[in-house]
C-alpha atoms as a PDB file:
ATOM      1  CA  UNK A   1      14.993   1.832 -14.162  1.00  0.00           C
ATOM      2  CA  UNK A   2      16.637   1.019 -10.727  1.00  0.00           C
ATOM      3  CA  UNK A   3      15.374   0.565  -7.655  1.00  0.00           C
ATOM      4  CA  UNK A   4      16.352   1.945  -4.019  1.00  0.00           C
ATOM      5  CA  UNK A   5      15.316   0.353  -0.924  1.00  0.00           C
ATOM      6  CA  UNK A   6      13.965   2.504   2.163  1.00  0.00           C
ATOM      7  CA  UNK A   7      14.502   0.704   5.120  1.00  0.00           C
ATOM      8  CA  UNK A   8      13.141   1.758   8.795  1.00  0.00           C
ATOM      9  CA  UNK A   9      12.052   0.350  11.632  1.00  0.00           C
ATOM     10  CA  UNK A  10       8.908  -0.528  13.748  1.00  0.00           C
ATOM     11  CA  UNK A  11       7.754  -2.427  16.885  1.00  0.00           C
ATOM     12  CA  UNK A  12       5.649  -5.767  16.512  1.00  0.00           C
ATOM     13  CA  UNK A  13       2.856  -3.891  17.914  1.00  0.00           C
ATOM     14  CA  UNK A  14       3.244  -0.979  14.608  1.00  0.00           C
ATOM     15  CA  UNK A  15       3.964  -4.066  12.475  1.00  0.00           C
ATOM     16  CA  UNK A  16       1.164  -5.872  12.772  1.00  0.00           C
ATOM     17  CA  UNK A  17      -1.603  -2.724  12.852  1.00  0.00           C
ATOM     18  CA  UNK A  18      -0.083  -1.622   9.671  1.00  0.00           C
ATOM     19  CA  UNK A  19      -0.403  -5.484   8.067  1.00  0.00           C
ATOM     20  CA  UNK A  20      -3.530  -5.720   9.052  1.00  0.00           C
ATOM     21  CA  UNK A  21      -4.647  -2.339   7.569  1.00  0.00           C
ATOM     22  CA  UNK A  22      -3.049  -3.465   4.306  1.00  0.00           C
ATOM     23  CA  UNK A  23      -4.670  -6.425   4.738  1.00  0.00           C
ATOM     24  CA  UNK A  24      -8.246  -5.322   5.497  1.00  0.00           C
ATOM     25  CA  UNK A  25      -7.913  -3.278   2.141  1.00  0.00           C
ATOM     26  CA  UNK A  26      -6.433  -6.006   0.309  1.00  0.00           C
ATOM     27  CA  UNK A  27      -3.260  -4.526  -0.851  1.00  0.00           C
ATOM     28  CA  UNK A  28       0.473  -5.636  -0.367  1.00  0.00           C
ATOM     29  CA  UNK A  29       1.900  -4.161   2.573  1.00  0.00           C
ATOM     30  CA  UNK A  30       4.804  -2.480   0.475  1.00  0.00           C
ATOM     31  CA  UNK A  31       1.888  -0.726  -1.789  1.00  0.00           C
ATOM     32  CA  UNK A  32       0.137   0.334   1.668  1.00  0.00           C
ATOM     33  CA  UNK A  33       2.874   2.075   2.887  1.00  0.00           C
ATOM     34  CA  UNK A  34       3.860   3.646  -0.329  1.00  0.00           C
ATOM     35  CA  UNK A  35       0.308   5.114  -0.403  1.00  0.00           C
ATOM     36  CA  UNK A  36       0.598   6.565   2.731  1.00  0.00           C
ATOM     37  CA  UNK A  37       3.265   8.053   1.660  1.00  0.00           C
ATOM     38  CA  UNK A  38       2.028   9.439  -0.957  1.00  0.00           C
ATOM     39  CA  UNK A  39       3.848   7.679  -3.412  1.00  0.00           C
ATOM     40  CA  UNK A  40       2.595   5.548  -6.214  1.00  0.00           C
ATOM     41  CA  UNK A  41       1.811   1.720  -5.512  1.00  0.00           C
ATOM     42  CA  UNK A  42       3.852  -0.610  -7.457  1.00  0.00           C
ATOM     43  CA  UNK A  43       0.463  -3.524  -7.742  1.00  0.00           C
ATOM     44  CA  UNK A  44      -0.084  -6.929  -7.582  1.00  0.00           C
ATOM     45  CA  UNK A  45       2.566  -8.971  -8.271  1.00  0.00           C
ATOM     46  CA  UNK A  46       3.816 -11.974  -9.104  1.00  0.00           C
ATOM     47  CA  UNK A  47       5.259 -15.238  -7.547  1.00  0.00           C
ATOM     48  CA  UNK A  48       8.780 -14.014  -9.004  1.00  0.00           C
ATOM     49  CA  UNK A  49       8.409 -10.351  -8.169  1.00  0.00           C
ATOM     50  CA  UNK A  50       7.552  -9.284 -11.659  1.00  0.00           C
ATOM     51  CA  UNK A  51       4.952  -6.274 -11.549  1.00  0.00           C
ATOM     52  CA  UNK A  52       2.127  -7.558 -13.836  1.00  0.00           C
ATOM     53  CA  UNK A  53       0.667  -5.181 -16.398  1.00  0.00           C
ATOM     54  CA  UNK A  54      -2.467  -3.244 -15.171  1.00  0.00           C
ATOM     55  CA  UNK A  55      -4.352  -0.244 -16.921  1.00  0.00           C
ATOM     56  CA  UNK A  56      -2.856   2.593 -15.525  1.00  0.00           C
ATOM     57  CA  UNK A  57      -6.371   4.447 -14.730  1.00  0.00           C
ATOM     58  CA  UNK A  58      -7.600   1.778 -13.143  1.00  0.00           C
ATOM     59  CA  UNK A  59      -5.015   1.295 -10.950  1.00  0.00           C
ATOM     60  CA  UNK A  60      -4.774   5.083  -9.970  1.00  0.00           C
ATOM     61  CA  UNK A  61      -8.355   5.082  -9.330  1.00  0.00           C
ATOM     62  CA  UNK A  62      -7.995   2.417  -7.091  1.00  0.00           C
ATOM     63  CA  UNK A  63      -5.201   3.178  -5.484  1.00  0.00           C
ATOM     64  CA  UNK A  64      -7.264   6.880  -4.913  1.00  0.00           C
ATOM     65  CA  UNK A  65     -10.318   4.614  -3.612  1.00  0.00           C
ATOM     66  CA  UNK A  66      -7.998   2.919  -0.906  1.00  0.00           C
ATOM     67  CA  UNK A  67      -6.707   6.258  -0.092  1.00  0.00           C
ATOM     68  CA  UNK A  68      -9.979   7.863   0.790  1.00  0.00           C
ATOM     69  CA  UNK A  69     -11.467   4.664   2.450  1.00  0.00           C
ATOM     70  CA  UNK A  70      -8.039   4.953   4.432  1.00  0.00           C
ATOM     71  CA  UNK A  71      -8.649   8.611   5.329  1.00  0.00           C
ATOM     72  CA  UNK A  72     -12.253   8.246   6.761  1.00  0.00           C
ATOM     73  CA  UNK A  73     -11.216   4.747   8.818  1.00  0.00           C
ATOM     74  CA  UNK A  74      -8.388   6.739  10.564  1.00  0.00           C
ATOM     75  CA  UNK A  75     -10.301   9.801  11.377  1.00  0.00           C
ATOM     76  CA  UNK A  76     -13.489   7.735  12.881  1.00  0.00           C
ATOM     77  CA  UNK A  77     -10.497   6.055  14.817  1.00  0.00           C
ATOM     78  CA  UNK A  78      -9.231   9.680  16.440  1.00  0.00           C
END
């Protein structure tokens, strides 16, 4: 499989608020922003990039669980 890269930009101030969301739910900031896309995270990984085997189902569900905690922290914030 190949992979594309999406590049865009963003101030510091965007930067940061969007690390520190990823953060807070302890996720990489590439899986964060992949979620809000609404794209599948790619998981932990590691030191050399690798992807390390997960259950699928467990990673959907949470994956779905971030999603929904996401959902409810932005709408208290509006």
């Amino acid at each position: 499989m190949t992979t594309e890269t999406i590049t865009f930009r963003v101030d510091a101030t965007e930067h940061a608020d969007i690390a520190a969301r990823a953060a807070r739910d302890k996720i990489t900031l590439s899986d964060y922003i992949r979620v809000r896309l609404g794209l599948r995270g790619e998981g932990p990984q590691n030191g050399d990039g690798v992807v390390v085997a997960a259950d699928g189902a467990d990673v959907q569900a949470q994956l779905a669980d971030h999603g929904r905690r996401l959902d409810a922290l932005e709408a208290a914030g509006t």
